[in-house]
PDB file of N, CA and C in Angstrom:
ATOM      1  N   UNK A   1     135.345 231.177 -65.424  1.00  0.00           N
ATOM      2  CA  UNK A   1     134.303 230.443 -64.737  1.00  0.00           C
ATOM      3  C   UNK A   1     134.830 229.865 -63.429  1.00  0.00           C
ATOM      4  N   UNK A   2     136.269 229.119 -63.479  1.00  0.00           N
ATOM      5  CA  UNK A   2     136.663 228.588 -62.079  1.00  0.00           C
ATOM      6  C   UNK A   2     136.847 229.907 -61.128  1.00  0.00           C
ATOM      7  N   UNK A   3     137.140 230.815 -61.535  1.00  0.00           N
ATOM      8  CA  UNK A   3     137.471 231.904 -60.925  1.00  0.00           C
ATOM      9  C   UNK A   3     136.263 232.448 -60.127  1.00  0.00           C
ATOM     10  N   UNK A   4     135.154 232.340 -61.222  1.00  0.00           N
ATOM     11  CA  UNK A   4     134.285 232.846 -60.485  1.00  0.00           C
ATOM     12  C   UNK A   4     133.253 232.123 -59.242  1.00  0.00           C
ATOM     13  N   UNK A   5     133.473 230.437 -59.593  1.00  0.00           N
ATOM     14  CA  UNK A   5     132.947 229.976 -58.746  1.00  0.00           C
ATOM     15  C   UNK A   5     134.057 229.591 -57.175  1.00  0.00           C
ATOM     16  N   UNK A   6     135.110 229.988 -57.621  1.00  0.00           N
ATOM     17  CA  UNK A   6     135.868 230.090 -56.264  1.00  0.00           C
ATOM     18  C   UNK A   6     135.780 230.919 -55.248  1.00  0.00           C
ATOM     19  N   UNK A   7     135.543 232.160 -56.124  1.00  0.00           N
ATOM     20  CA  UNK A   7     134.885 233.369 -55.217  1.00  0.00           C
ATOM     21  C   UNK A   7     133.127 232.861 -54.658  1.00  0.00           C
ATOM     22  N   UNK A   8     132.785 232.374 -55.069  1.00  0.00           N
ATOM     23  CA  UNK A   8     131.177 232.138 -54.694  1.00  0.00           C
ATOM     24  C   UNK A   8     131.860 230.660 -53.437  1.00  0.00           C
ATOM     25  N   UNK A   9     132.693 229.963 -53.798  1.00  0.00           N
ATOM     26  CA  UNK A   9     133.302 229.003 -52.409  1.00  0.00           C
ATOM     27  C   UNK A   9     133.562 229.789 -51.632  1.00  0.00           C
ATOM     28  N   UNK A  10     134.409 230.777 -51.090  1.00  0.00           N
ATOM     29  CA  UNK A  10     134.714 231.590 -50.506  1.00  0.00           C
ATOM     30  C   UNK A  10     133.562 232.355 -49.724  1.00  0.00           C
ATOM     31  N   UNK A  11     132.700 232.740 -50.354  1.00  0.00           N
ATOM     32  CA  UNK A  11     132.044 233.535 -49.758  1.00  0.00           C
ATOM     33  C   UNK A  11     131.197 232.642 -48.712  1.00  0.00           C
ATOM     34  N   UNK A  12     130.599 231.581 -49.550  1.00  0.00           N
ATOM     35  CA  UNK A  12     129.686 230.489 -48.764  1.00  0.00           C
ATOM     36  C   UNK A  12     130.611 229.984 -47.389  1.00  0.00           C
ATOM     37  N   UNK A  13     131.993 229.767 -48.146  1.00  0.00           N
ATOM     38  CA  UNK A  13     132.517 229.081 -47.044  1.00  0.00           C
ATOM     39  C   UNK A  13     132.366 230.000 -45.286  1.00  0.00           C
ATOM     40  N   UNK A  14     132.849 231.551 -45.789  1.00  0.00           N
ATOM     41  CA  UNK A  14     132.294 232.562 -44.776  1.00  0.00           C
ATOM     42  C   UNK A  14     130.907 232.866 -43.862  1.00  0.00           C
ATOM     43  N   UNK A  15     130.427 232.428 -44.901  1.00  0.00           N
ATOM     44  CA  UNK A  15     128.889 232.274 -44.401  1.00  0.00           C
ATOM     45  C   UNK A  15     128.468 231.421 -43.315  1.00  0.00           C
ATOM     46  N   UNK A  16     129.318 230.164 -43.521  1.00  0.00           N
ATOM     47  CA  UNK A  16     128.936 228.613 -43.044  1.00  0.00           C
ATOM     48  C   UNK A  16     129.654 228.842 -41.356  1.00  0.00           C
ATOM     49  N   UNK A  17     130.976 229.541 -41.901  1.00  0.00           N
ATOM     50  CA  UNK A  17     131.225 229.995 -40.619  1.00  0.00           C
ATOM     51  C   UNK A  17     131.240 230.947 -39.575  1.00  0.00           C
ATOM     52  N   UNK A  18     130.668 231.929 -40.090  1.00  0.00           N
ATOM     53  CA  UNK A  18     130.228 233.236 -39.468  1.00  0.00           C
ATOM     54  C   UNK A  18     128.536 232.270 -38.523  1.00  0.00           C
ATOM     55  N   UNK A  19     127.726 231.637 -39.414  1.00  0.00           N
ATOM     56  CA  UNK A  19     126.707 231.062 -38.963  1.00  0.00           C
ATOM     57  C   UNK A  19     126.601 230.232 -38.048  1.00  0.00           C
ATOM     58  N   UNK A  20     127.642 229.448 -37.597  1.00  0.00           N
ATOM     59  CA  UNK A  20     127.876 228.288 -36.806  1.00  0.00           C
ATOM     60  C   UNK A  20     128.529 228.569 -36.199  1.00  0.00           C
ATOM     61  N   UNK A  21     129.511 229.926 -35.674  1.00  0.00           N
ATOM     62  CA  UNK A  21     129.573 230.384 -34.807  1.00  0.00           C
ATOM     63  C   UNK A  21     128.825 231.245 -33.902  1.00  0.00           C
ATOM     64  N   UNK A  22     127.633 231.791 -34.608  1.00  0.00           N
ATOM     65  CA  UNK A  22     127.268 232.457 -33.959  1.00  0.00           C
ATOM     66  C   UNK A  22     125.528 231.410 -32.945  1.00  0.00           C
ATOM     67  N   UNK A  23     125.726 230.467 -33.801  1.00  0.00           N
ATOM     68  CA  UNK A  23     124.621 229.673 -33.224  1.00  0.00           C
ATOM     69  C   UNK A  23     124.513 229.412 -31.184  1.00  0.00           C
ATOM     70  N   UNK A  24     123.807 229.536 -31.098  1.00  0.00           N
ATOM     71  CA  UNK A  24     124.050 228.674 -29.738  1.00  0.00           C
ATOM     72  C   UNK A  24     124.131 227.170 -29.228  1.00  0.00           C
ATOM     73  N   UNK A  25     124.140 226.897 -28.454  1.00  0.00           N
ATOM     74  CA  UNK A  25     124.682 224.911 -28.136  1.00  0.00           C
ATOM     75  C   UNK A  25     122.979 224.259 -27.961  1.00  0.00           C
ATOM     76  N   UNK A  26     123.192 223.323 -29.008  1.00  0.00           N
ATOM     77  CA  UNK A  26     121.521 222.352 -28.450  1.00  0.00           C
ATOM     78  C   UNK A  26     121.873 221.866 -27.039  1.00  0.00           C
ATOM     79  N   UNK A  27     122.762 221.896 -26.649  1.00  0.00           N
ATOM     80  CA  UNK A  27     122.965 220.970 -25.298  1.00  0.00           C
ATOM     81  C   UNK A  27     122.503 222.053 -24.095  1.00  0.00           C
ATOM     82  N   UNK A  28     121.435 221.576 -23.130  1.00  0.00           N
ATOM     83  CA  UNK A  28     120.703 221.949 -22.096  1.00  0.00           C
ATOM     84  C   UNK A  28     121.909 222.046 -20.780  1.00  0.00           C
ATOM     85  N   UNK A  29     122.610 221.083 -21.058  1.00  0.00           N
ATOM     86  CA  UNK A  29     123.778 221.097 -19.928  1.00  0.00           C
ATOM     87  C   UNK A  29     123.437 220.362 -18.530  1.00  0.00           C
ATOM     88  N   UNK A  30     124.007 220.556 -17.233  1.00  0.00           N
ATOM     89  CA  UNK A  30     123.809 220.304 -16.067  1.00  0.00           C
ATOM     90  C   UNK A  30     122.476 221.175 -15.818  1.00  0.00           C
ATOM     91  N   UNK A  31     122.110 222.152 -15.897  1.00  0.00           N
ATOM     92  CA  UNK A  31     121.083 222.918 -15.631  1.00  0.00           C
ATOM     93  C   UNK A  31     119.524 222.735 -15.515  1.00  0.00           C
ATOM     94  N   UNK A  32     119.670 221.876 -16.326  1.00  0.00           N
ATOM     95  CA  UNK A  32     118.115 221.258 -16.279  1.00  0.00           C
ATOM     96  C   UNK A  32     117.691 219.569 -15.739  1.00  0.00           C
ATOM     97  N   UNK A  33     119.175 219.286 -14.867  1.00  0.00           N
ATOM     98  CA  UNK A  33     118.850 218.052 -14.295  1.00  0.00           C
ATOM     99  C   UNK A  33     117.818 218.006 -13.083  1.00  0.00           C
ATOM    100  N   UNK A  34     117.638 219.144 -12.483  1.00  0.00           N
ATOM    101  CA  UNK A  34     116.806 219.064 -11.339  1.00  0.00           C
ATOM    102  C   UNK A  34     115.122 219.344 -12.086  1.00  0.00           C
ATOM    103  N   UNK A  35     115.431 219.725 -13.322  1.00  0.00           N
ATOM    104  CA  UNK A  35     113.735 219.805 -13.669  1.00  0.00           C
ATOM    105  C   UNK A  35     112.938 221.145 -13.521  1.00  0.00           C
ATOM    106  N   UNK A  36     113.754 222.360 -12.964  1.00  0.00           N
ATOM    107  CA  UNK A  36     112.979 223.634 -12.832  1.00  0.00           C
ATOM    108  C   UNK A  36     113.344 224.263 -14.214  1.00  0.00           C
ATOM    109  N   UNK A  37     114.003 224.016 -15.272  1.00  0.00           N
ATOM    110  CA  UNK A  37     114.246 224.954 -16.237  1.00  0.00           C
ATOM    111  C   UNK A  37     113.361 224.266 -17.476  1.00  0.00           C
ATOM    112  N   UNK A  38     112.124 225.459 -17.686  1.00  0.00           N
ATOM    113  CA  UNK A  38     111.522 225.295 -18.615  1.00  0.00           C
ATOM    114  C   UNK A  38     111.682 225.531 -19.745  1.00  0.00           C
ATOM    115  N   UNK A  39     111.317 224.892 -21.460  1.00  0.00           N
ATOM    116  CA  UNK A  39     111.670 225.017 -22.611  1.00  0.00           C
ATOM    117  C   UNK A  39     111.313 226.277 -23.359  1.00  0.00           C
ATOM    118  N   UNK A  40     111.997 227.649 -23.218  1.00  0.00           N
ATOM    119  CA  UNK A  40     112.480 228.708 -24.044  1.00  0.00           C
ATOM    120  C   UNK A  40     111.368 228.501 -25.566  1.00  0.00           C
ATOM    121  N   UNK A  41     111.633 227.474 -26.019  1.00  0.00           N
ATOM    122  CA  UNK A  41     110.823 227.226 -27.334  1.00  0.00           C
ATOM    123  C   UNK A  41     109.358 227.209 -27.349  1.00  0.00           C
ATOM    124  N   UNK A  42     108.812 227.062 -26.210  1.00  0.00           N
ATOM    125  CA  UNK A  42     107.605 227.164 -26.403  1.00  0.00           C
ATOM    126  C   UNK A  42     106.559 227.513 -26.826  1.00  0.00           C
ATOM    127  N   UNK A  43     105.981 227.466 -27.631  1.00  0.00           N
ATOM    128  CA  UNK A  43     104.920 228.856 -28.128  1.00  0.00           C
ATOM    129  C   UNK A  43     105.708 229.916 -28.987  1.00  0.00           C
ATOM    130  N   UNK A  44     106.710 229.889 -29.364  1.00  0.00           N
ATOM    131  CA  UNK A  44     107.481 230.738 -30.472  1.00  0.00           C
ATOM    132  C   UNK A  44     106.978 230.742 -31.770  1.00  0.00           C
ATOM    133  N   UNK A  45     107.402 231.650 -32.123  1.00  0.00           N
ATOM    134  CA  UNK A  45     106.861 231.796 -34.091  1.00  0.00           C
ATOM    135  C   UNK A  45     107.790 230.968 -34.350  1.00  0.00           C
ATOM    136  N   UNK A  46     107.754 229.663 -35.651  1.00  0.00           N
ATOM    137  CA  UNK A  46     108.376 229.144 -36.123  1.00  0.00           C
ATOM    138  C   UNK A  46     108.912 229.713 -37.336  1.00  0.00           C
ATOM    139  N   UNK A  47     110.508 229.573 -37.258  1.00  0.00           N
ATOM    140  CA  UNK A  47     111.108 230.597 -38.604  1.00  0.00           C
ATOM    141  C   UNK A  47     111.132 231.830 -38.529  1.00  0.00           C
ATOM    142  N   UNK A  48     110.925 232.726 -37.634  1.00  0.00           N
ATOM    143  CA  UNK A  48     111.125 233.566 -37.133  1.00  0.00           C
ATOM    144  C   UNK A  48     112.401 233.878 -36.549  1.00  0.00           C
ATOM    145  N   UNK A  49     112.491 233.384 -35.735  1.00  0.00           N
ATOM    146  CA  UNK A  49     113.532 233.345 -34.307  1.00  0.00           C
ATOM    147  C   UNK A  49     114.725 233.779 -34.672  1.00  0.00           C
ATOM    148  N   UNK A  50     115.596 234.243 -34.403  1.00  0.00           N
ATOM    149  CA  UNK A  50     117.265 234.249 -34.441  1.00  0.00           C
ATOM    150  C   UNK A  50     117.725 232.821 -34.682  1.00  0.00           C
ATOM    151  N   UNK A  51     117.541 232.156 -33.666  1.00  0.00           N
ATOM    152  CA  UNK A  51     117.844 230.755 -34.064  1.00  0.00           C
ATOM    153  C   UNK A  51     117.694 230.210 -35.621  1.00  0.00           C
ATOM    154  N   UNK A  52     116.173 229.786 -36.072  1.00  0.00           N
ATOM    155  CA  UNK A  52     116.144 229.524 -37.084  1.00  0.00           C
ATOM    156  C   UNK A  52     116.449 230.149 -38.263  1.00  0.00           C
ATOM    157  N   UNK A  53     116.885 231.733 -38.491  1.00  0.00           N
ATOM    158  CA  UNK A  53     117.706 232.455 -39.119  1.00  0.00           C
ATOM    159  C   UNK A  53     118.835 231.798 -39.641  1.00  0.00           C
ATOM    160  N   UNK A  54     119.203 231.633 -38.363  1.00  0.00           N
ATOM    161  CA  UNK A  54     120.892 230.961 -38.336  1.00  0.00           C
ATOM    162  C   UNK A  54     120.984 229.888 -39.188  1.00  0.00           C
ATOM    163  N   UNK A  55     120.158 228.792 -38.626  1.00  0.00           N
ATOM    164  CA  UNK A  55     120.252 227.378 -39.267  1.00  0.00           C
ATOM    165  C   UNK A  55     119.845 227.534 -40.473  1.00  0.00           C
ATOM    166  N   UNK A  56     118.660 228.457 -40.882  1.00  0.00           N
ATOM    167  CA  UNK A  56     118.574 228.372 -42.502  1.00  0.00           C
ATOM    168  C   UNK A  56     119.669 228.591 -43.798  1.00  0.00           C
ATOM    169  N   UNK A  57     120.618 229.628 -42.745  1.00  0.00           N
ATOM    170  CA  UNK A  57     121.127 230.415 -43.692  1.00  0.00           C
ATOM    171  C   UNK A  57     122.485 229.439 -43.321  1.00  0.00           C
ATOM    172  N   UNK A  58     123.320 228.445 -42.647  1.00  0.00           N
ATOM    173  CA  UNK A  58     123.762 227.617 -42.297  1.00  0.00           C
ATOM    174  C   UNK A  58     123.490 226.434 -43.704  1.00  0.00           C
ATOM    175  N   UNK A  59     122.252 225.808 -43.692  1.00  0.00           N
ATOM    176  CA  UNK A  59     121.976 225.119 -44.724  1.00  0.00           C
ATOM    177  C   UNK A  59     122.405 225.412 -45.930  1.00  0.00           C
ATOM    178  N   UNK A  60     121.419 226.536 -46.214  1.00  0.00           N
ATOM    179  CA  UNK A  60     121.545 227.503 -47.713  1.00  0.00           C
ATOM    180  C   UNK A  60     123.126 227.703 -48.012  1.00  0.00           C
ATOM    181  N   UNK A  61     124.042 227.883 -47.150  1.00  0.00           N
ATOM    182  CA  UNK A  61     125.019 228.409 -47.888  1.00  0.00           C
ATOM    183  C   UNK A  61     125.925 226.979 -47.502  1.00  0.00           C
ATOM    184  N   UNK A  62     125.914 225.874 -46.957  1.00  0.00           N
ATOM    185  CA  UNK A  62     126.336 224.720 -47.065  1.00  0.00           C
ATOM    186  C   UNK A  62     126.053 224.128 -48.624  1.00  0.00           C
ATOM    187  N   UNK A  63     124.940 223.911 -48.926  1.00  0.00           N
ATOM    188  CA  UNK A  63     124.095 223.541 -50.228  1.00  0.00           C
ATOM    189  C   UNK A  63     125.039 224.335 -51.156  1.00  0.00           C
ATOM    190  N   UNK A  64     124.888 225.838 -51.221  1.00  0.00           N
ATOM    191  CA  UNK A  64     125.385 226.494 -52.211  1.00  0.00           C
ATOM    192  C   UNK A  64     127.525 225.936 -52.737  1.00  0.00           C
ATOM    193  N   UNK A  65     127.264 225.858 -51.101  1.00  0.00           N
ATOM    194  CA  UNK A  65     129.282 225.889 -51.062  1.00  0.00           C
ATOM    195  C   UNK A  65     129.392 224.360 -51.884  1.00  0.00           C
ATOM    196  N   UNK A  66     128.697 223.873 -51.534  1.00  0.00           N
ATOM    197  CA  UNK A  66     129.311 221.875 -52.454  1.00  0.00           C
ATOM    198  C   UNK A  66     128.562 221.715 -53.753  1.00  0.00           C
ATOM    199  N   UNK A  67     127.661 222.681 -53.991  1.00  0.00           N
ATOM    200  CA  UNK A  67     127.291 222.691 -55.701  1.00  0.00           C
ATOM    201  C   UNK A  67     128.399 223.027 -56.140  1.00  0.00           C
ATOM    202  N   UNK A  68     129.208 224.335 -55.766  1.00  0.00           N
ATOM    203  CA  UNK A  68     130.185 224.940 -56.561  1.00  0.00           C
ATOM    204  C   UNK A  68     131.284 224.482 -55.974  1.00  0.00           C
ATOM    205  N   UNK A  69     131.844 223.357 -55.166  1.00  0.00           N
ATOM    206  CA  UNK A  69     132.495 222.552 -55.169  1.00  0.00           C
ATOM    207  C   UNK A  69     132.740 221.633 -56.416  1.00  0.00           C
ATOM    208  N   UNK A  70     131.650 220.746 -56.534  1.00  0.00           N
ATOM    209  CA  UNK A  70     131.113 219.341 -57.624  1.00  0.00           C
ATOM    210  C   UNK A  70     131.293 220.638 -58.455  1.00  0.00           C
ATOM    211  N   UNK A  71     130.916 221.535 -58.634  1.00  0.00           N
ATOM    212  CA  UNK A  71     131.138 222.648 -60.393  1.00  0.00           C
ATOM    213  C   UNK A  71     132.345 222.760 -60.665  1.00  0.00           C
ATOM    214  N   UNK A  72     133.482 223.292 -59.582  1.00  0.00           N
ATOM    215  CA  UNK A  72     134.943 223.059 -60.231  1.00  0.00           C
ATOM    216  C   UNK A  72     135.647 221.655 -59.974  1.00  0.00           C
ATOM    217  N   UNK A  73     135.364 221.153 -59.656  1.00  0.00           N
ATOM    218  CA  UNK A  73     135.504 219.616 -59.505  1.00  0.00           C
ATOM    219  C   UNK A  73     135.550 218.805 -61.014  1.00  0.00           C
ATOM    220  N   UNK A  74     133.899 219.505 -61.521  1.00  0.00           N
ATOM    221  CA  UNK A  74     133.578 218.646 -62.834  1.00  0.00           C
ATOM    222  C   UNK A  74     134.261 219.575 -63.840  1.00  0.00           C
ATOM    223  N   UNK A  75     134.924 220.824 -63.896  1.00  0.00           N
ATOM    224  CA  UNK A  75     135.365 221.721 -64.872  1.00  0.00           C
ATOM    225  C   UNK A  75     137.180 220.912 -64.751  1.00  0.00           C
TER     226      UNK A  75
END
């Protein structure tokens, strides 16, 4: 059982970081101090996007990785 939920840490842990690297930066930067750069998000399908892909599957396998943390923790 520890065995197997180490491999399921592992994998999540991959996940978490394959995902959060591939995200892009919330930060707008210098670029939009003058006010001509309009918001990309606009009018988008929600949950759709590449973006929100990312972050779901970011969550999901965060969640998954510290259940089976607290699981060999409590074994």
């Amino acid at each position: 059982m520890r065995t197997f939920l180490s491999v399921i840490i592992a994998i999540s842990c991959i996940m978490v970081i394959v995902s959060v690297v591939l995200q892009e930066s919330k930060q707008a930067g210098l670029g939009t101090l003058d006010g001509s750069v309009e918001s990309a998000n606009w009018g988008s399908h929600s949950g759709t996007s590449r973006k929100q892909m990312l972050e779901k599957t970011t969550l999901v396998a965060s969640i998954v990785m510290m259940i089976s943390i607290i699981a060999v923790a409590a074994i």
